[in-house]
Protein backbone atom coordinates (compact mmCIF):
# COMPACT_ATOMS: atom_id res chain seq x y z
CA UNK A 1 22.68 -2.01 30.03
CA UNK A 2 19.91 -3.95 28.06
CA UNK A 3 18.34 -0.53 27.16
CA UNK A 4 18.92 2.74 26.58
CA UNK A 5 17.18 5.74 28.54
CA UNK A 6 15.45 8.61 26.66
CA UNK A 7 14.22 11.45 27.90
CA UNK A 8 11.63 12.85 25.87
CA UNK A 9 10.42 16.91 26.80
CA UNK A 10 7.24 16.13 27.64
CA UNK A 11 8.42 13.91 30.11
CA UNK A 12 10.81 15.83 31.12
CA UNK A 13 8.06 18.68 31.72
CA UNK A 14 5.77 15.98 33.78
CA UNK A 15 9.19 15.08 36.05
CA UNK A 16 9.24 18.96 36.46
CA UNK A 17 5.51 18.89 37.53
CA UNK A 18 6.02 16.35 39.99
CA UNK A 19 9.32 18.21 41.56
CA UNK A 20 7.11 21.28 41.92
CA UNK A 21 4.55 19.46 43.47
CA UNK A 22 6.87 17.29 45.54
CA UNK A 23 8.19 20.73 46.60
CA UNK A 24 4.69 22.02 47.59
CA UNK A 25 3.70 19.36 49.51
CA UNK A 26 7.17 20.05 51.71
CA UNK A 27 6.13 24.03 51.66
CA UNK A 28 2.46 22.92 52.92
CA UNK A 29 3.63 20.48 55.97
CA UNK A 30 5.56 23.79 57.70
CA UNK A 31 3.24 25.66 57.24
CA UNK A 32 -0.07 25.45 59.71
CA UNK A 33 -2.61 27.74 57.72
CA UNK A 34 -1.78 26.12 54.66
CA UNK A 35 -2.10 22.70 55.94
CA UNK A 36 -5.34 22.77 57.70
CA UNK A 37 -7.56 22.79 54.66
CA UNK A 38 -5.44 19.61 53.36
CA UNK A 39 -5.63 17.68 56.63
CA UNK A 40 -10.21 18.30 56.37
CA UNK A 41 -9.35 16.33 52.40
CA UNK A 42 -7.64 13.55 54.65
CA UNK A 43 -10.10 13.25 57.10
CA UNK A 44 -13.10 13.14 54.07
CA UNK A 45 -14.16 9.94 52.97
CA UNK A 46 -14.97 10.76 48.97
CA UNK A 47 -11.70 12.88 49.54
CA UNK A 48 -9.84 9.71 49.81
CA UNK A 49 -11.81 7.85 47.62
CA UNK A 50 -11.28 10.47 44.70
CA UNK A 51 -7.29 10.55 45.83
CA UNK A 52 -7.35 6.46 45.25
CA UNK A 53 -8.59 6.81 42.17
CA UNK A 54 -6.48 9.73 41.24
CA UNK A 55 -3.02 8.08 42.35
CA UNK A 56 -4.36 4.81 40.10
CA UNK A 57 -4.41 7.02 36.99
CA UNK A 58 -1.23 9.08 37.73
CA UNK A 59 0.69 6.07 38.51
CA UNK A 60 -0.04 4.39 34.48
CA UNK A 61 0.75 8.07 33.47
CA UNK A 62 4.22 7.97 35.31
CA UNK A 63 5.02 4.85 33.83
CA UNK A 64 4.28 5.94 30.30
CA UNK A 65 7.14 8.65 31.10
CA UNK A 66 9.71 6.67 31.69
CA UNK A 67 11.03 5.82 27.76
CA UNK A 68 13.75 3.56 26.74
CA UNK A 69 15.34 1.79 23.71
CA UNK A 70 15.73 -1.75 24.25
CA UNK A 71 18.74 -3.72 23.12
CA UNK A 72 19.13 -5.79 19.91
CA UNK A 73 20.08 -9.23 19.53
CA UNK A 74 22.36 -8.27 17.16
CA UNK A 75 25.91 -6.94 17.70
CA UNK A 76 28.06 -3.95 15.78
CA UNK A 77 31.39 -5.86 13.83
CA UNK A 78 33.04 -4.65 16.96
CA UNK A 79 30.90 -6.82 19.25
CA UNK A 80 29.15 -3.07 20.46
CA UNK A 81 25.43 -3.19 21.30
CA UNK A 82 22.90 -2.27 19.03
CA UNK A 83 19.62 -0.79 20.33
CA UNK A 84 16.04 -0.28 18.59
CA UNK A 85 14.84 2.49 16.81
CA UNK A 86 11.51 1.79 18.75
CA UNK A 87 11.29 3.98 21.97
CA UNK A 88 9.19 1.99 24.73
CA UNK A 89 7.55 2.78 28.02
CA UNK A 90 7.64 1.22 31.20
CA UNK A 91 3.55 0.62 30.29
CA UNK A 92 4.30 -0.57 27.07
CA UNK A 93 6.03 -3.47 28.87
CA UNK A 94 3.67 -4.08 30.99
CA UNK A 95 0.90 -4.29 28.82
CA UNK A 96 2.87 -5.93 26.33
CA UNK A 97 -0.27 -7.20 24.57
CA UNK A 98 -2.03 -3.94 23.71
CA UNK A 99 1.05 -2.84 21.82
CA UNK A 100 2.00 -6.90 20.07
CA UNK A 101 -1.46 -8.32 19.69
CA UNK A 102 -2.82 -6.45 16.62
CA UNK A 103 -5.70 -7.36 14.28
CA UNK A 104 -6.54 -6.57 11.23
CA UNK A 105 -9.72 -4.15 11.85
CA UNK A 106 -11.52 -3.15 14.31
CA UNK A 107 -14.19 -5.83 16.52
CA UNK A 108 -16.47 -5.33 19.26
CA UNK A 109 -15.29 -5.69 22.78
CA UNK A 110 -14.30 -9.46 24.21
CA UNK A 111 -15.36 -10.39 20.06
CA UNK A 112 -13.80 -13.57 18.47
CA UNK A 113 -14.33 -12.34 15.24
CA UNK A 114 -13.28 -9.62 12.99
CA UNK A 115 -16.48 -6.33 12.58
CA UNK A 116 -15.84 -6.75 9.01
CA UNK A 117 -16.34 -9.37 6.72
CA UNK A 118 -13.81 -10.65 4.30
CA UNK A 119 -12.93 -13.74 1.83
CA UNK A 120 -12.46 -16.81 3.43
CA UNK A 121 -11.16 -19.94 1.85
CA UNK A 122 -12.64 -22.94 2.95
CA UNK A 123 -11.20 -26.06 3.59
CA UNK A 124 -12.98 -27.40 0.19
CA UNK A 125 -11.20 -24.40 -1.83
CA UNK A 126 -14.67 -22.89 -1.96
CA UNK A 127 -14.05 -18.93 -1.05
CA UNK A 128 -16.91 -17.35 1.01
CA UNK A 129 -17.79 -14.33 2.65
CA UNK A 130 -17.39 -14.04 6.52
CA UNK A 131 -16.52 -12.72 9.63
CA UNK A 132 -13.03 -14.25 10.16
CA UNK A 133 -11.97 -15.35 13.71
CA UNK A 134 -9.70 -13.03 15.12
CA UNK A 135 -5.76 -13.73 15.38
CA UNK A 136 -5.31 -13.33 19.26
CA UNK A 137 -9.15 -12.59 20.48
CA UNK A 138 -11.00 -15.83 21.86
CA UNK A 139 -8.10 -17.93 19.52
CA UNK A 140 -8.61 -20.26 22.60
CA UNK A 141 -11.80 -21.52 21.67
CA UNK A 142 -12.50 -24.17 19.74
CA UNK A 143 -15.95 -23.64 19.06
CA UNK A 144 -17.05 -19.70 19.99
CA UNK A 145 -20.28 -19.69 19.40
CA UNK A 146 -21.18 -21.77 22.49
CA UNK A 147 -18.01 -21.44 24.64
CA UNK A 148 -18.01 -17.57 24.38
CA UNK A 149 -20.25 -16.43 27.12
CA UNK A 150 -18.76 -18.76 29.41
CA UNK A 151 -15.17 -18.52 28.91
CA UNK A 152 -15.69 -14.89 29.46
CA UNK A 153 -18.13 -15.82 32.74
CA UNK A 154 -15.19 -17.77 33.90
CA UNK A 155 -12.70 -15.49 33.34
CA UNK A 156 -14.89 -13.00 35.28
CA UNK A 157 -15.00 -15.17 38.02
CA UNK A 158 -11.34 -15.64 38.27
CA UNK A 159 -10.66 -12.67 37.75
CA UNK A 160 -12.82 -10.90 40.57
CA UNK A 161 -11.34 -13.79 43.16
CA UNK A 162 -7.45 -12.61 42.40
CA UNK A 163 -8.22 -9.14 43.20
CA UNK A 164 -9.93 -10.21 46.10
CA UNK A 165 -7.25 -11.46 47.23
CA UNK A 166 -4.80 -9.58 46.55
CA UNK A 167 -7.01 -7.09 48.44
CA UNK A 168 -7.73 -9.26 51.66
CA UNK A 169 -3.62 -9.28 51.93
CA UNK A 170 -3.48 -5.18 52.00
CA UNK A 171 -6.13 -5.32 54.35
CA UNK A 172 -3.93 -7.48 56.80
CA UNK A 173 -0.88 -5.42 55.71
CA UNK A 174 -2.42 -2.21 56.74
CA UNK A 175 -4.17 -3.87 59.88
CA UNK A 176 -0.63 -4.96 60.87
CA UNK A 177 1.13 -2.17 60.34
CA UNK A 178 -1.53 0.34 61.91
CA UNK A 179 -1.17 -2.59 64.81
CA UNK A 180 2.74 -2.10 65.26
CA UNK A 181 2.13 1.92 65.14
CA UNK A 182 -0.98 2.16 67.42
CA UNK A 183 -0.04 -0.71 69.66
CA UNK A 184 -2.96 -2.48 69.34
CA UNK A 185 -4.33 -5.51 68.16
CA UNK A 186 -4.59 -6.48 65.04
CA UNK A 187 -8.60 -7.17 65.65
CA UNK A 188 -8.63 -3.60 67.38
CA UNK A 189 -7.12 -1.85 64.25
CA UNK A 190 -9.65 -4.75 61.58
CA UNK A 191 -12.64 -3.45 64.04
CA UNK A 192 -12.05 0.06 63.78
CA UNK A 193 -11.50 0.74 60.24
CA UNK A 194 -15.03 -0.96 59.71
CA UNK A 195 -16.72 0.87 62.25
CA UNK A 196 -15.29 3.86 60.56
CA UNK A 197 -13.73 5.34 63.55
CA UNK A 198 -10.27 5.86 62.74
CA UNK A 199 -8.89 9.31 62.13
CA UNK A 200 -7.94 8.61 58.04
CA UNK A 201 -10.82 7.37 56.17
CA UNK A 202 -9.40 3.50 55.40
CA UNK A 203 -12.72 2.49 54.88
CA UNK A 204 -13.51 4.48 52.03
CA UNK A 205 -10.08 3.72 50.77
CA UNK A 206 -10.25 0.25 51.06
CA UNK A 207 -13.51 -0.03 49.50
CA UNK A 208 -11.91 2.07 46.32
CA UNK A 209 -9.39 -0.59 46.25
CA UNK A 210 -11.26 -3.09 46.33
CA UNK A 211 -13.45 -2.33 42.97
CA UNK A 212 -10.32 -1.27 41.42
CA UNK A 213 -8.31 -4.29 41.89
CA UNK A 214 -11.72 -6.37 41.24
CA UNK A 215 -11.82 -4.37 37.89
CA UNK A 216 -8.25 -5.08 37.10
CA UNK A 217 -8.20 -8.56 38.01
CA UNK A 218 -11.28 -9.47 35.73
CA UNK A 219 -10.30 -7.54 32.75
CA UNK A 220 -6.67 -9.28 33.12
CA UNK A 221 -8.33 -12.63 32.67
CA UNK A 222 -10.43 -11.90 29.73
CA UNK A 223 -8.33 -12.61 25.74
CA UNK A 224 -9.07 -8.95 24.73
CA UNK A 225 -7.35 -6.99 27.29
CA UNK A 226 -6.75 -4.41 25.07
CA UNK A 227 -10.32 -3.26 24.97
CA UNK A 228 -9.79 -1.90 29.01
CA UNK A 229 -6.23 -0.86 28.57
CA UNK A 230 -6.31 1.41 25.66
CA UNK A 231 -9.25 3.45 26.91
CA UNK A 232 -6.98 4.10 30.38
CA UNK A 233 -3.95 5.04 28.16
CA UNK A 234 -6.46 7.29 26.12
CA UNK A 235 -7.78 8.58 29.24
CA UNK A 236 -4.52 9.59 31.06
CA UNK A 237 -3.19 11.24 27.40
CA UNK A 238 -6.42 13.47 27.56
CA UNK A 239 -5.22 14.30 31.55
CA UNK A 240 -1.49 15.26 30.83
CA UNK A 241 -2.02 16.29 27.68
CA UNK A 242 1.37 13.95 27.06
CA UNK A 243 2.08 14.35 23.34
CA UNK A 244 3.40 10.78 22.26
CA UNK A 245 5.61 9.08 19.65
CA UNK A 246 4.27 8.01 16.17
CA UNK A 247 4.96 4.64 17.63
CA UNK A 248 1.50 4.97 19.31
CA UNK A 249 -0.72 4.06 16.05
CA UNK A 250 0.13 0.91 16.51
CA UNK A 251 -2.60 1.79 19.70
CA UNK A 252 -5.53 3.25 17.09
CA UNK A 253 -7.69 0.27 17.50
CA UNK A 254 -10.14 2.30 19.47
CA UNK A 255 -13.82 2.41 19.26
CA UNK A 256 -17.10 4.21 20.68
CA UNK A 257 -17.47 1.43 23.09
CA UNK A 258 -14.11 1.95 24.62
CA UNK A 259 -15.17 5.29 25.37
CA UNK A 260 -18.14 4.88 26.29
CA UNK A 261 -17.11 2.70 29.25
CA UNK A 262 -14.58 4.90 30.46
CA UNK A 263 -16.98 7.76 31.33
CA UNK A 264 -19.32 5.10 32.82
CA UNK A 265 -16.49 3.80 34.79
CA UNK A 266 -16.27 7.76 35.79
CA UNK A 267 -19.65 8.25 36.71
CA UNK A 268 -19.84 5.14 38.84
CA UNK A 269 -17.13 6.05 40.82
CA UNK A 270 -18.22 9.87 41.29
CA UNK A 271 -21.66 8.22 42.89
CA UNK A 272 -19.42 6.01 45.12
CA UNK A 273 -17.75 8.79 46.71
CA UNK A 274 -20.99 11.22 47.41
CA UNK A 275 -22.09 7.34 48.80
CA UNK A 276 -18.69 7.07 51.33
CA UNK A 277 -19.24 10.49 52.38
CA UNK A 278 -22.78 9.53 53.80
């Protein structure tokens, strides 16, 4: 294999979590009283809306449990495989960047230059001191100070059109498939969910999925990715309480705005639901 699987306790405790709850959910479907209250959650719009959001989150979490040690290029005398001393997650892999592209210091979000200043040598040999650009942040741009705003506008804008997208083709997935179960036409099944009238909230859901995916495909486009991805990983360490590797300072490069659009993020979302359930 091109890696080798580790198990680390703590994710062996979150694969017992989900077996217990994976063994709950079979205990509540046989068993009426227990299932009621659960099937009034189903039929709530913010329900839904907060279960979106929840599986989002829990999904990132479950791939930061599944830990590996990726093969070497390099071979024992024996021609025998030699893997890293590095342990990886799934998430690592996929958001490659946030563990690869590190600077020197910290910087403001979407910045193409360092916070701090340092010596600079100049072209001339002359040394100065500046705000150096940043290795992988905006590295792009040839001139920053008036591309900046744009390239980030544009990116935006691309952005925001992939996830709609990608969300107009669940919308037809789900409208086909609630088409083949119900019988219906596809128009029927389009009509209903936006009339509200079906028996699972799919609106509400729908519309959750939509400003997530918008979210995800803007921030995907923009240089410094890392400024929306470590906050989530932070975020989903303070839910599981997931003790991690030392291998995560190479993720330290944190700062109050990070934070502080997290809980924003929150908040907004906690309005939308008390708005669905209208």
């Amino acid at each position: 294999m091109p890696f080798s699987p580790i198990i680390l306790w703590t994710d062996a405790l979150i694969y017992l979590f989900v077996a217990i709850v994976l063994f709950f959910i079979g205990y509540v479907r046989h068993h009426e009283h227990l299932l009621t209250p659960w099937k009034r959650v189903g039929h709530s719009a913010s329900g839904m809306s907060a279960l979106t959001f929840l599986i989002f989150f829990l999904v990132i979490g479950l791939l930061d449990t599944v830990h590996f040690r990726p093969v070497l290029d390099h071979k024992t005398n024996d021609g025998g495989k030699i893997y890293s001393v590095e342990v990886l997650s799934l998430l690592d892999i996929v958001v490659t960047p946030l563990r690869t592209h590190v600077e020197k210091t910290y910087s403001a979000p979407l910045a193409s230059h360092l916070y701090a200043k340092e010596t600079i040598e100049l072209p001339d040999g002359r040394q100065v001191r500046d705000f150096a650009r940043l290795e992988y942040g905006g590295a792009h741009l040839q001139n920053p100070e008036t591309e900046h705003i744009s390239d980030i506008a544009w990116r935006c804008v691309t952005g925001l059109a992939y996830g709609l997208l990608v969300w107009g083709m669940l919308v037809a997935c789900l409208c086909m498939l609630l088409a083949r179960r119900n019988q219906k036409s596809f128009q029927h099944n389009l009509s209903a969910i936006w009339r509200r009238t079906t028996e699972i909230p799919w609106y509400a859901i729908l519309i959750t999925l939509l400003i997530l995916l918008m979210i995800i495909g803007c921030v995907s486009h923009w240089q410094r990715i890392i400024t929306f991805w470590a906050p989530i990983k932070l975020v989903r360490i303070s839910c599981i309480s997931h003790l991690k590797h030392p291998r995560c300072a190479g993720h330290r490069h944190l700062n109050h705005t990070d934070h502080v659009t997290v809980r924003v993020a929150a908040g907004d979302y906690g309005g939308l639901f008390q708005r669905l359930d209208r």
